[in-house]
C-alpha atoms as a PDB file:
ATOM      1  CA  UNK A   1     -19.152  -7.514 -54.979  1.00  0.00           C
ATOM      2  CA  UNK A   2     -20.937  -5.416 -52.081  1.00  0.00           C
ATOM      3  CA  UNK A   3     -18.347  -2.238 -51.638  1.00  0.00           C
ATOM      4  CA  UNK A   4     -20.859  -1.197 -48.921  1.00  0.00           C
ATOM      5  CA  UNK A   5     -20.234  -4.358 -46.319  1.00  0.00           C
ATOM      6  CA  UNK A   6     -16.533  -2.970 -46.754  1.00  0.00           C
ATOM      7  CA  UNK A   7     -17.613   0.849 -45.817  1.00  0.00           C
ATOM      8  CA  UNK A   8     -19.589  -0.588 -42.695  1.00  0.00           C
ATOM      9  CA  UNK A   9     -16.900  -3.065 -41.750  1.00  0.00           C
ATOM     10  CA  UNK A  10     -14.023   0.069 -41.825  1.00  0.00           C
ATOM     11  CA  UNK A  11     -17.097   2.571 -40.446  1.00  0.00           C
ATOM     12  CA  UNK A  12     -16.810   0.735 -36.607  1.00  0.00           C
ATOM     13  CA  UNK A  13     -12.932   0.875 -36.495  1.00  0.00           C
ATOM     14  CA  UNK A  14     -12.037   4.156 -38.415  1.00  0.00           C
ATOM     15  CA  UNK A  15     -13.299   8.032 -37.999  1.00  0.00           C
ATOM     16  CA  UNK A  16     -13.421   8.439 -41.486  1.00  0.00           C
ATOM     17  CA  UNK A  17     -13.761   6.167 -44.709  1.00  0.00           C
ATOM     18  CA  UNK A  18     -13.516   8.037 -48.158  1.00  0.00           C
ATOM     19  CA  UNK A  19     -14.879   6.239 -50.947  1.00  0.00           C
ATOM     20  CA  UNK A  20     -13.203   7.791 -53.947  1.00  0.00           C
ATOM     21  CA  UNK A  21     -14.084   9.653 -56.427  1.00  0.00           C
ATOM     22  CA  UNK A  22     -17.813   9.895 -54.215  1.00  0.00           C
ATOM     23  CA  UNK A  23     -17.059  11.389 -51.028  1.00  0.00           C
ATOM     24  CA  UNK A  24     -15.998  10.742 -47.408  1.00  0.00           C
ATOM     25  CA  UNK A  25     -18.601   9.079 -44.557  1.00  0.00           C
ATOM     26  CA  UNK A  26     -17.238  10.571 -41.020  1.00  0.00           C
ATOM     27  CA  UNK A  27     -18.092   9.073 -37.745  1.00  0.00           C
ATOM     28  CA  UNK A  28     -18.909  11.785 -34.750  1.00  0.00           C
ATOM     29  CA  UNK A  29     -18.945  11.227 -31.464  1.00  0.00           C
ATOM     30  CA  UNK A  30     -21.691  11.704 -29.155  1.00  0.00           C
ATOM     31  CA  UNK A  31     -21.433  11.195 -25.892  1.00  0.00           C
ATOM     32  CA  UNK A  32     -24.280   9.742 -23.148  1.00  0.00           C
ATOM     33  CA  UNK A  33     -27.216  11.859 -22.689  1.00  0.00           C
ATOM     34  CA  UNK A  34     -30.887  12.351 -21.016  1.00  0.00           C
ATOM     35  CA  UNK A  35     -34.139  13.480 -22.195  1.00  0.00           C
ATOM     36  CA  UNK A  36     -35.945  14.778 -19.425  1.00  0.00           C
ATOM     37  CA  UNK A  37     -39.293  15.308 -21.601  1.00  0.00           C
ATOM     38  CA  UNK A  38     -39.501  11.589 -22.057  1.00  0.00           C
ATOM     39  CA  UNK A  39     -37.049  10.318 -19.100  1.00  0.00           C
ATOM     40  CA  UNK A  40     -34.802   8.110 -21.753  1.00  0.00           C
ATOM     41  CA  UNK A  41     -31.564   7.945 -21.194  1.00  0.00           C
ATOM     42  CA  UNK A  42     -29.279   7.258 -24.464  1.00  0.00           C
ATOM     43  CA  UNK A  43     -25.929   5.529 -24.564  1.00  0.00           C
ATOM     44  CA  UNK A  44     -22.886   7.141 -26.296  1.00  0.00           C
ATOM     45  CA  UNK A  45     -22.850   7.058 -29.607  1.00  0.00           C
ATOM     46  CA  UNK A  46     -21.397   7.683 -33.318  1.00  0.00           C
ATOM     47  CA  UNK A  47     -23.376   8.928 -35.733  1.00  0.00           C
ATOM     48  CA  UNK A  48     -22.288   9.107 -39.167  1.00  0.00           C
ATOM     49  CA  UNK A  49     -22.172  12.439 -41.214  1.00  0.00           C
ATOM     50  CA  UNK A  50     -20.718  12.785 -45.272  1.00  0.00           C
ATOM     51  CA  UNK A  51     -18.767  15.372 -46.867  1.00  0.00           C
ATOM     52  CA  UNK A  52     -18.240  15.123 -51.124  1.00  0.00           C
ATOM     53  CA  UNK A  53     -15.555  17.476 -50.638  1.00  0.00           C
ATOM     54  CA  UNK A  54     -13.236  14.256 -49.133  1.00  0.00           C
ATOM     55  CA  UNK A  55     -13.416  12.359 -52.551  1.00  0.00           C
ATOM     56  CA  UNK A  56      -9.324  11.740 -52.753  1.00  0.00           C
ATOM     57  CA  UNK A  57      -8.277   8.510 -52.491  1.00  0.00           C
ATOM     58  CA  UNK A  58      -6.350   7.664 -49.167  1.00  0.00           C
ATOM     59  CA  UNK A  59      -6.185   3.618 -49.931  1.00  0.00           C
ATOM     60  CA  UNK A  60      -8.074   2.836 -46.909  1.00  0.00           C
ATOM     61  CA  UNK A  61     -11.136   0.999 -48.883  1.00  0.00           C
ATOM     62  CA  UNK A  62      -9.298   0.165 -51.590  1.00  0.00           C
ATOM     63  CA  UNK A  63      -6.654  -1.816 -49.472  1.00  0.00           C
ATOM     64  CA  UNK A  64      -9.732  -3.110 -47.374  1.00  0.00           C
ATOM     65  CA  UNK A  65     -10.734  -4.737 -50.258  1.00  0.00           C
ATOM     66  CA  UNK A  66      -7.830  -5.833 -51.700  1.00  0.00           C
ATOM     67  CA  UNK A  67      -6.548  -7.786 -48.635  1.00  0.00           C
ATOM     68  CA  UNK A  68      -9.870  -9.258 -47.348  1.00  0.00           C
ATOM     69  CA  UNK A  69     -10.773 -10.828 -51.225  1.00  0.00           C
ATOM     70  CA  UNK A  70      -6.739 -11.602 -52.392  1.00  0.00           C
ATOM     71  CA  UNK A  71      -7.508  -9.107 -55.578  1.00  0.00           C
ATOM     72  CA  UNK A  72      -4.361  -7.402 -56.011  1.00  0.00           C
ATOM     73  CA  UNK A  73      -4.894  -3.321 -55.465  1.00  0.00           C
ATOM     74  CA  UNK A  74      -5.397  -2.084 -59.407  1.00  0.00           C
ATOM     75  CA  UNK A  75      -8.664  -4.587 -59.861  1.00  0.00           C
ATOM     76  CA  UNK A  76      -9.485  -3.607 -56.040  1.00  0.00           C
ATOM     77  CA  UNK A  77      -9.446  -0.010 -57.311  1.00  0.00           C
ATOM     78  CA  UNK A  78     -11.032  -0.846 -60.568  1.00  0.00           C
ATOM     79  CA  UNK A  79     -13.837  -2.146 -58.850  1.00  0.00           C
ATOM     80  CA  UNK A  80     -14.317   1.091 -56.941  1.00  0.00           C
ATOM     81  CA  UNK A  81     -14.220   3.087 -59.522  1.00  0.00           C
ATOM     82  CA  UNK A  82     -16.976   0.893 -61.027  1.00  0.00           C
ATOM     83  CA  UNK A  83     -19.225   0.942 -58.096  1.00  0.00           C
ATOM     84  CA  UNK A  84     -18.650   4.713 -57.564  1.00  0.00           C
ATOM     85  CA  UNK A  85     -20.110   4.799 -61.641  1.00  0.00           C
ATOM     86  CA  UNK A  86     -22.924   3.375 -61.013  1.00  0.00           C
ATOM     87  CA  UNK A  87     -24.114   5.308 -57.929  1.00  0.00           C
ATOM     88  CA  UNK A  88     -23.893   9.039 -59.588  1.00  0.00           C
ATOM     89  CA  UNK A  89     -25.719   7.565 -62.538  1.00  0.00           C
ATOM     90  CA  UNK A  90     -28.588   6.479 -60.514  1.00  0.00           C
ATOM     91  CA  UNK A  91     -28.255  10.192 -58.747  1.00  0.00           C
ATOM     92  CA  UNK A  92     -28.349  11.575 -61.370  1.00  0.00           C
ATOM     93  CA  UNK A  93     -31.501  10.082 -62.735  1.00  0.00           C
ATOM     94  CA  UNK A  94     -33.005  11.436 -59.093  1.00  0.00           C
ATOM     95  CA  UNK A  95     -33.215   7.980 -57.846  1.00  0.00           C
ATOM     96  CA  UNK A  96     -32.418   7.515 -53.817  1.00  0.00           C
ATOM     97  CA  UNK A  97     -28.998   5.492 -52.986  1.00  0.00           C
ATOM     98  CA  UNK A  98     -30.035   3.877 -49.889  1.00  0.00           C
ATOM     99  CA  UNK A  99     -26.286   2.228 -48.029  1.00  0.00           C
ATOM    100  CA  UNK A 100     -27.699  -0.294 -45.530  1.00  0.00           C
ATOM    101  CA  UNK A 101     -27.413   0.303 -42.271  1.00  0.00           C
ATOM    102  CA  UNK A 102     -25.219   3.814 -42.856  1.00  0.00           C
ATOM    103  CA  UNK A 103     -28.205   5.705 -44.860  1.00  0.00           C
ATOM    104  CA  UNK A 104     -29.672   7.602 -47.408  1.00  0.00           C
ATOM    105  CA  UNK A 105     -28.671   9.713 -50.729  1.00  0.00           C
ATOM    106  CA  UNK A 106     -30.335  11.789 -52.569  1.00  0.00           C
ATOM    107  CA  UNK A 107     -29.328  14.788 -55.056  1.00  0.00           C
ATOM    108  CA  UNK A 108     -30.788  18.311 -54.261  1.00  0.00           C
ATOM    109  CA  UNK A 109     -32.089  21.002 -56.960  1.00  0.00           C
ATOM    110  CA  UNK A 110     -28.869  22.132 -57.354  1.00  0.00           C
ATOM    111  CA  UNK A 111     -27.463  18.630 -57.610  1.00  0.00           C
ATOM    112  CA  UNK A 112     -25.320  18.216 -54.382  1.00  0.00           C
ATOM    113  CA  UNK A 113     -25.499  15.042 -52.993  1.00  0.00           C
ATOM    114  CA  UNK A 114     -27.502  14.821 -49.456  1.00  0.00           C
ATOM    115  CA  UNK A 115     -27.250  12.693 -46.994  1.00  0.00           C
ATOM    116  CA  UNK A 116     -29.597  11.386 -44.139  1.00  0.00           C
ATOM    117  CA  UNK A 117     -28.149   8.872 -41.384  1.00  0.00           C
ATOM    118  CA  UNK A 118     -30.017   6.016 -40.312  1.00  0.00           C
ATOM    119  CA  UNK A 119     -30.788   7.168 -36.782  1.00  0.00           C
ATOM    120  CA  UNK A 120     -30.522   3.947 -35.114  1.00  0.00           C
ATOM    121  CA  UNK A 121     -27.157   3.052 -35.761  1.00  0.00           C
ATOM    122  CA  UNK A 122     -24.588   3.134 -33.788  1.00  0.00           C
ATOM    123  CA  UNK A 123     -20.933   2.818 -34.641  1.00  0.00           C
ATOM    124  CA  UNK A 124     -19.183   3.611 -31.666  1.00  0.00           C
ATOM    125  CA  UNK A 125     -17.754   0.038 -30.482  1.00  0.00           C
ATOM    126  CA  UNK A 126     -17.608   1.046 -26.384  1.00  0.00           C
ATOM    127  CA  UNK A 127     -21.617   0.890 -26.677  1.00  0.00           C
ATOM    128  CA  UNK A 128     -22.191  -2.237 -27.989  1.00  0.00           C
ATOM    129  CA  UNK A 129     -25.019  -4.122 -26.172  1.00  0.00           C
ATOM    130  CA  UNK A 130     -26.320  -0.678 -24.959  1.00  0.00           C
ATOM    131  CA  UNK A 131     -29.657   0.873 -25.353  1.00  0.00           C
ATOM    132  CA  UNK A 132     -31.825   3.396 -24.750  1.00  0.00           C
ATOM    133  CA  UNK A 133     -34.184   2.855 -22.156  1.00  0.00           C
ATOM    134  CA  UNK A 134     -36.666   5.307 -19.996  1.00  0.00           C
ATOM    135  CA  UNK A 135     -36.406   5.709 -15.954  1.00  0.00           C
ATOM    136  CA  UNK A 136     -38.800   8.073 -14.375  1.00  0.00           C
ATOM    137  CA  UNK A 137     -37.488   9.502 -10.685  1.00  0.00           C
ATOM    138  CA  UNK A 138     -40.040  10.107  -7.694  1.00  0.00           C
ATOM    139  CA  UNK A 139     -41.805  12.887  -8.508  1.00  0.00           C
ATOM    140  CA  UNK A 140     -42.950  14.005  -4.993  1.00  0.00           C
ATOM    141  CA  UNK A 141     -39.325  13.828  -3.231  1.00  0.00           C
ATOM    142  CA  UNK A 142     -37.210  17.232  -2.616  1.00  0.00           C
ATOM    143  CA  UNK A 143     -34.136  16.861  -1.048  1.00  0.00           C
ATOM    144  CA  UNK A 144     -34.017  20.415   0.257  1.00  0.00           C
ATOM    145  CA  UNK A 145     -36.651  18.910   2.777  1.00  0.00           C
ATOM    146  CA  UNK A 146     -34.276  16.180   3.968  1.00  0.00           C
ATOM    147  CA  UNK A 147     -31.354  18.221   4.220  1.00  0.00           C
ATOM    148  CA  UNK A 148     -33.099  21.532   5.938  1.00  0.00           C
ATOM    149  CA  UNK A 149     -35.227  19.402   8.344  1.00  0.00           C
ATOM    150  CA  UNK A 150     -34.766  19.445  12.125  1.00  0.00           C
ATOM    151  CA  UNK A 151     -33.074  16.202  13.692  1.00  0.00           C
ATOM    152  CA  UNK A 152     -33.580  15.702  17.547  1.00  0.00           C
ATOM    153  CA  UNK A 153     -31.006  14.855  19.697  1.00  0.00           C
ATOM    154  CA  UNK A 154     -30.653  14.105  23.232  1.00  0.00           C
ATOM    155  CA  UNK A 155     -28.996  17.171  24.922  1.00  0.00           C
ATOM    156  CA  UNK A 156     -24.986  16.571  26.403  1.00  0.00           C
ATOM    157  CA  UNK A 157     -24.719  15.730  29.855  1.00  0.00           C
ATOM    158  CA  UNK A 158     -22.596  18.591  31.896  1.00  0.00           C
ATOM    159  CA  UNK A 159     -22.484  16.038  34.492  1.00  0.00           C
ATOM    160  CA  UNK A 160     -20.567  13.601  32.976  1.00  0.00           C
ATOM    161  CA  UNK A 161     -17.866  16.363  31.703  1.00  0.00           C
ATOM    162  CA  UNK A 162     -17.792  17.506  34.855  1.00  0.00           C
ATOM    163  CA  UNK A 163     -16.932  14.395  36.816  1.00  0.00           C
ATOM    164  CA  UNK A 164     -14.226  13.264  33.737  1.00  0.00           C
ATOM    165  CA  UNK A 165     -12.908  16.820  34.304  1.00  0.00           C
ATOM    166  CA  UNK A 166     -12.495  15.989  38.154  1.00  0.00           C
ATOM    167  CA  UNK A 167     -11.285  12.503  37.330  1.00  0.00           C
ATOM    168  CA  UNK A 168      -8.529  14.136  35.156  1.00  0.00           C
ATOM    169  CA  UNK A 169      -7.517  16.742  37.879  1.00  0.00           C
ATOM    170  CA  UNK A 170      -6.657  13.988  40.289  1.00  0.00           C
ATOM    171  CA  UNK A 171      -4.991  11.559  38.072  1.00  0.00           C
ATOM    172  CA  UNK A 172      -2.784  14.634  36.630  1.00  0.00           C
ATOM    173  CA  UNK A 173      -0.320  14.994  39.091  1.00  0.00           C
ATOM    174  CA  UNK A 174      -0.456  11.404  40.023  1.00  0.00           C
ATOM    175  CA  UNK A 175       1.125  10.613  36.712  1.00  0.00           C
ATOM    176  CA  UNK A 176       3.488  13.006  36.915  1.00  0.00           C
ATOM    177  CA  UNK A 177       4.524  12.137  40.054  1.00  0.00           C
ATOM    178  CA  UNK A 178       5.240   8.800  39.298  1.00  0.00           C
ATOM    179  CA  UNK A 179       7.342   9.857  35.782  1.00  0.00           C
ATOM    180  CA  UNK A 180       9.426  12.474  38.058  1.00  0.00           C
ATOM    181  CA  UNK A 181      10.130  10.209  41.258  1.00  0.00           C
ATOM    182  CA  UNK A 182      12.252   7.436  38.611  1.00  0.00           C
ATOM    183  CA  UNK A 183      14.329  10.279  36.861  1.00  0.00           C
ATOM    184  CA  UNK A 184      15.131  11.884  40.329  1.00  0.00           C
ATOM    185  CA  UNK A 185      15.805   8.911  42.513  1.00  0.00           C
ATOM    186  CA  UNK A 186      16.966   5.378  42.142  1.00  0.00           C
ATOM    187  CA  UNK A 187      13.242   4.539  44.070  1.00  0.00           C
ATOM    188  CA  UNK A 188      12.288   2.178  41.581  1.00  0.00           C
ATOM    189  CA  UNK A 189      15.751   1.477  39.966  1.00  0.00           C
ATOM    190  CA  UNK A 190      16.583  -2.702  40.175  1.00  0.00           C
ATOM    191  CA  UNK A 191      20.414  -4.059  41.077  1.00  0.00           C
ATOM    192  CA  UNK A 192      19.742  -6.201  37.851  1.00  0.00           C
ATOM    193  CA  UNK A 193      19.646  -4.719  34.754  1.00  0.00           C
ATOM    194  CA  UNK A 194      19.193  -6.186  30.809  1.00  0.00           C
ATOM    195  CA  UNK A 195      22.488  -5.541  28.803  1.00  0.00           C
ATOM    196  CA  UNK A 196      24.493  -7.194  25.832  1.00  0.00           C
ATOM    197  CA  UNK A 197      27.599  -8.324  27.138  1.00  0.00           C
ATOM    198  CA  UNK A 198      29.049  -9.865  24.187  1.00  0.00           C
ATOM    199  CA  UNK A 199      27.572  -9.047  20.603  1.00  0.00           C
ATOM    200  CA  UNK A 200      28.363 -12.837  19.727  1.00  0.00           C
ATOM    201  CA  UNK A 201      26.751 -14.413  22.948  1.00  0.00           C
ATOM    202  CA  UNK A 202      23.363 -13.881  24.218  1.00  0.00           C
ATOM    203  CA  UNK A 203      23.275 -12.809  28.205  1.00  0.00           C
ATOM    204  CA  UNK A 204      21.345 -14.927  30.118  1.00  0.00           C
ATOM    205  CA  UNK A 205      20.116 -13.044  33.917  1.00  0.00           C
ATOM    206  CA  UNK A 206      18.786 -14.150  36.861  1.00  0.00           C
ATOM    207  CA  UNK A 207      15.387 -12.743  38.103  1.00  0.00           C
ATOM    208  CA  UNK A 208      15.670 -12.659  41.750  1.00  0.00           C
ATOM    209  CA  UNK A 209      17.712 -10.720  43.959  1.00  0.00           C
ATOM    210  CA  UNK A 210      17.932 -13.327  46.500  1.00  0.00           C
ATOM    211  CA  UNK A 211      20.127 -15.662  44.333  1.00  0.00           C
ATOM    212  CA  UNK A 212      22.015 -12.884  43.454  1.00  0.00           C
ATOM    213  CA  UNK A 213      23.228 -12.955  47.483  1.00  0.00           C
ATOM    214  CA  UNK A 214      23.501 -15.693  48.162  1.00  0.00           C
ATOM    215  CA  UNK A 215      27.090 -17.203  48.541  1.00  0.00           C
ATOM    216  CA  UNK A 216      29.310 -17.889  45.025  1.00  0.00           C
ATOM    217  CA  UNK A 217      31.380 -21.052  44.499  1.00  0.00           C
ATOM    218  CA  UNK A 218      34.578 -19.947  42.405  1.00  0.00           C
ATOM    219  CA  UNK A 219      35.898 -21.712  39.506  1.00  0.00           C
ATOM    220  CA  UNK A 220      39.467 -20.168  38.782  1.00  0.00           C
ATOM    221  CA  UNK A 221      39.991 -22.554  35.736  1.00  0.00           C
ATOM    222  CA  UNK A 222      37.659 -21.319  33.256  1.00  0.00           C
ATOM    223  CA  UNK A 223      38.990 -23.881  30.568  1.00  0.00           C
ATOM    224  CA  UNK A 224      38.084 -27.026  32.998  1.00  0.00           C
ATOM    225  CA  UNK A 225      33.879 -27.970  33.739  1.00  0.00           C
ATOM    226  CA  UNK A 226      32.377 -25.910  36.194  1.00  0.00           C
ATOM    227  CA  UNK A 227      33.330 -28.050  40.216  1.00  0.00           C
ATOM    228  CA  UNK A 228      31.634 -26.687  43.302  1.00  0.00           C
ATOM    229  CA  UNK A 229      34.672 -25.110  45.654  1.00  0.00           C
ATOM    230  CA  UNK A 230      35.540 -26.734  48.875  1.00  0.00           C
ATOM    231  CA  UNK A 231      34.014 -23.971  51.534  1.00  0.00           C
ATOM    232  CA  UNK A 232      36.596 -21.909  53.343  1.00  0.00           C
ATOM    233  CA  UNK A 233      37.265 -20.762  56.429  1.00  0.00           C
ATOM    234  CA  UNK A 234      35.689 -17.881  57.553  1.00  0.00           C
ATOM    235  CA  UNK A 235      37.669 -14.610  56.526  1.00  0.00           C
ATOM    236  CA  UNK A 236      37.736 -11.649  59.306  1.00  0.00           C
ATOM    237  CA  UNK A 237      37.047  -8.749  56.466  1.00  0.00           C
ATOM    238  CA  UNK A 238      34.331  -8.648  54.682  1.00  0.00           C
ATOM    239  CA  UNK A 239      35.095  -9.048  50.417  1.00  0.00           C
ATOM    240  CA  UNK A 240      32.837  -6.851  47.613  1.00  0.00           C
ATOM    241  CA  UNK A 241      33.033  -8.671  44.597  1.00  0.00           C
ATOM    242  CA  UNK A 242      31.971  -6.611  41.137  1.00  0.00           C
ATOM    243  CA  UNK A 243      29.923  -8.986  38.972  1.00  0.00           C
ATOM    244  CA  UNK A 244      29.492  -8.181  35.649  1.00  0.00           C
ATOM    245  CA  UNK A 245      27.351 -10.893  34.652  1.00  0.00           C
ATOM    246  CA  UNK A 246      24.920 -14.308  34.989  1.00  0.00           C
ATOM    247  CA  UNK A 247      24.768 -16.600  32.409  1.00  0.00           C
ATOM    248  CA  UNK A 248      22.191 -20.009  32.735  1.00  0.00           C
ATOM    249  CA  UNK A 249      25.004 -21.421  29.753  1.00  0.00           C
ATOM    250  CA  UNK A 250      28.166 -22.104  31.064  1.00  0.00           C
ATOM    251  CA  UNK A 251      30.060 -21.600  27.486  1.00  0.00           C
ATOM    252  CA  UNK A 252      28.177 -18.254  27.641  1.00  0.00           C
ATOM    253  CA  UNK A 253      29.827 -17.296  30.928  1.00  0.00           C
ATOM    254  CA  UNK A 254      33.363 -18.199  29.546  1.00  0.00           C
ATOM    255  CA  UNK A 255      32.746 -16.248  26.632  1.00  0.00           C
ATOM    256  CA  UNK A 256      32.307 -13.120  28.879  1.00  0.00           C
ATOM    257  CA  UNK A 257      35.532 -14.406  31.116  1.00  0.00           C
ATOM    258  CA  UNK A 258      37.519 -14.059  27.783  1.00  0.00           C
ATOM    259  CA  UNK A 259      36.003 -10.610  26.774  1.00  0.00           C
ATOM    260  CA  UNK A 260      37.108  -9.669  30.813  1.00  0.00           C
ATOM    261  CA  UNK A 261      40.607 -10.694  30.251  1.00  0.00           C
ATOM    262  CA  UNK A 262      41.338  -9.040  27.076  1.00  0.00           C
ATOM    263  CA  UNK A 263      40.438  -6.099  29.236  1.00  0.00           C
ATOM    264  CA  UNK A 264      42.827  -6.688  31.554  1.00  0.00           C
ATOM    265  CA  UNK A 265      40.700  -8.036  34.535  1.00  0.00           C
ATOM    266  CA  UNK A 266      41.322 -11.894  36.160  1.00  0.00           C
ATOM    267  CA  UNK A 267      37.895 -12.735  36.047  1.00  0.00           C
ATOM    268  CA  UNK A 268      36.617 -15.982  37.711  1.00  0.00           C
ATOM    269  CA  UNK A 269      33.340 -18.014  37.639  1.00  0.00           C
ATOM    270  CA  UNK A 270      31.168 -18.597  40.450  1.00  0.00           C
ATOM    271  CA  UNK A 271      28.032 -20.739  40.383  1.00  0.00           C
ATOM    272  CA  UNK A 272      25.266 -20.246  42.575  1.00  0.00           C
ATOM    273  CA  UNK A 273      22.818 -22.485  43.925  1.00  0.00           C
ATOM    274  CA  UNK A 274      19.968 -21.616  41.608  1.00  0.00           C
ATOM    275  CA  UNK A 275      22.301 -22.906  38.983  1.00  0.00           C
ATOM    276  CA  UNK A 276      23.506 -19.646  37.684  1.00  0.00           C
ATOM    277  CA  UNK A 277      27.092 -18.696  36.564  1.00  0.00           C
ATOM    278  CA  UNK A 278      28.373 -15.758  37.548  1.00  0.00           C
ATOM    279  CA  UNK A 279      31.352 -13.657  36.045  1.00  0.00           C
ATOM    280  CA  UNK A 280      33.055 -11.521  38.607  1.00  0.00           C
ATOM    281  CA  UNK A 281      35.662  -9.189  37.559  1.00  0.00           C
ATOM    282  CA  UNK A 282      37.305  -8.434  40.322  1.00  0.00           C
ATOM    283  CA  UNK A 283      37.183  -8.835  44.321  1.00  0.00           C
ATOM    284  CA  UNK A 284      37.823  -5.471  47.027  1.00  0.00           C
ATOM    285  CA  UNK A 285      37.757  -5.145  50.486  1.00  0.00           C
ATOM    286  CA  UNK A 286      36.858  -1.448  50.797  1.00  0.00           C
ATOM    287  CA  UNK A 287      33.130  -0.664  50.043  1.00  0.00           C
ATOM    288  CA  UNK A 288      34.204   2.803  48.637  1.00  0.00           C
ATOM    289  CA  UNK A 289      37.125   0.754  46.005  1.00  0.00           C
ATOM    290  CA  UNK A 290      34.373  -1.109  45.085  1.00  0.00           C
ATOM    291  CA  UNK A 291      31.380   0.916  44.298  1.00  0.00           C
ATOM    292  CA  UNK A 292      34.105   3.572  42.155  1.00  0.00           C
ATOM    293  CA  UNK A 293      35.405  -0.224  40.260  1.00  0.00           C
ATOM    294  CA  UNK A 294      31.420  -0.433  39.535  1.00  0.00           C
ATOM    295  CA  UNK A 295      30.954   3.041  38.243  1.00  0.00           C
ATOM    296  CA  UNK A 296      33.738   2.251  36.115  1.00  0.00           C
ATOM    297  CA  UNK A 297      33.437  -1.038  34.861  1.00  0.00           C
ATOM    298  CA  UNK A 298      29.049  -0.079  34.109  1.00  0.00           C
ATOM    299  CA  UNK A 299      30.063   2.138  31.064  1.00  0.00           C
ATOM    300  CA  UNK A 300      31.991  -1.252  29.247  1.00  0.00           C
ATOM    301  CA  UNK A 301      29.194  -3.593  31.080  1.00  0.00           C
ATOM    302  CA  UNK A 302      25.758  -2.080  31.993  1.00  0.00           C
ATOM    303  CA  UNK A 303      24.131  -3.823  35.015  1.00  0.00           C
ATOM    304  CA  UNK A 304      27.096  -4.822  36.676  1.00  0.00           C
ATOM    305  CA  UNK A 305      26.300  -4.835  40.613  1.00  0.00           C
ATOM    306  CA  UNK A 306      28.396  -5.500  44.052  1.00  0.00           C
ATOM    307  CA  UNK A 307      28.209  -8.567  45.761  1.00  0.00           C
ATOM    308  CA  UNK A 308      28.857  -8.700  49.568  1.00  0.00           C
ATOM    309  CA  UNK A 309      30.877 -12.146  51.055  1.00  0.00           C
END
């Protein structure tokens, strides 16, 4: 039986295999390096060393051997033993032991085993595939001259930071003109404004003041369809009517007529002739009554506006 295939076979997965009652073969790592003399570069690497001192037995080989061939561990051992036997004899009779592919031993003057490495093995498992291999660089290339040399550039034009320095001082105040005149004013503020009437129903506006005028045609029964009112006679006073709302969806605008009456208000529907409904709260004939009714109603219904009839 070859004990050595065993050694090599335990050499790639295990620092150290002790073969007892010999001695103990220890991988060392080495990691990547360069020669500059020659330009090779080698791959990492372990290269295998041996110590007599580790000659215990650990039952690493032995158990190796044991399980791989189905010999139960007391002939595995036996075997060792045997093998071990037979390599201090030939030692001892100064012959070389030569392990394939591990290497080479030999007894000194002073008979202590030595032991050379075969130097191109490699039993570290992350370099398998890898070799050496030479790469010489450019000889006649110094980056200090790429890095300290002078790069033109076309100088910056003043004039163009000057004119995007004027450009800036007119548009300034421009801008800030035109944030400060909304926040002071109601210049730019619309009669028609986006709110959520009702969480559970979507509010539906109109987008043009002139429907928004025009005249209403009320529907006091909210729980009937929608009829257009016979027109009546013209009143002396003039009406404001606060509208909190336009809905496209007639079920929307009943919706809001019930939110209006849990509030206490006796809201009524008016359609208009773009096909809108529109929810009035409630109807005044003093401007002043109405606009303060407005003010008040906003905070509940944001966008609410006056109507004129």
């Amino acid at each position: 039986m070859d004990i050595k295939a065993f050694i090599r076979e335990l050499l790639f997965v295990h620092d150290c295999v002790i073969v007892p009652g010999f001695g103990g073969l220890i991988g060392n790592f080495s990691p990547a390096y360069a020669d500059e003399n020659s330009g090779t570069f080698y791959p990492p690497s372990r290269k295998i060393s041996f110590n007599s001192n580790l000659n215990h037995n650990d039952g690493l080989l032995i158990g190796k051997i044991s399980q791989t061939t189905g010999v139960n561990y007391g002939d595995s051992r036996h075997l060792v033993e045997e093998f071990v036997k037979v390599l201090k004899g030939r030692l001892e009779k100064g012959e070389q032991v030569v392990f394939d592919h591990i290497g080479t031993f030999v007894y000194n003057r002073e008979n202590n085993i030595l032991f050379e490495p075969e130097p191109n093995i490699n039993y570290h498992p992350g370099s398998y595939g890898l070799e050496s291999f030479q790469w010489y660089p450019a000889r006649q290339y110094d980056v200090r001259k790429r890095v300290t040399r002078h790069i033109s550039r076309e100088p910056v034009r003043i004039s163009v930071t000057r004119k995007n320095l004027w450009r800036a001082a007119v548009l300034i105040p421009v801008l800030a003109l035109l944030i400060a005149v909304p926040l002071k004013t109601d210049l730019f503020k619309t009669s028609i404004e986006t709110t959520s009437l009702n969480p559970l129903v979507t509010a539906e506006f109109e987008n043009n003041k002139k429907a928004i005028d025009e005249a209403a045609l009320i529907v006091p029964d909210t729980s009937k369809p929608v009829k257009p009112e016979v027109p009546a006679e013209p009143a002396d006073e003039v009406q404001y009517t606060i509208i909190t709302g336009s809905f496209r969806s007639q079920g929307n605008a009943l919706s809001h007529v019930e939110i209006l009456k849990a509030d206490g208000y006796e809201p009524e529907i008016n359609q208009a002739s773009n096909g809108f409904y529109r929810v009035t709260a409630m109807t005044c004939t003093s401007k002043e009554k109405a606009i303060s009714t407005r003010d008040s109603i906003s905070k509940k219904f944001p966008g609410t506006w006056i109507s004129r009839k």
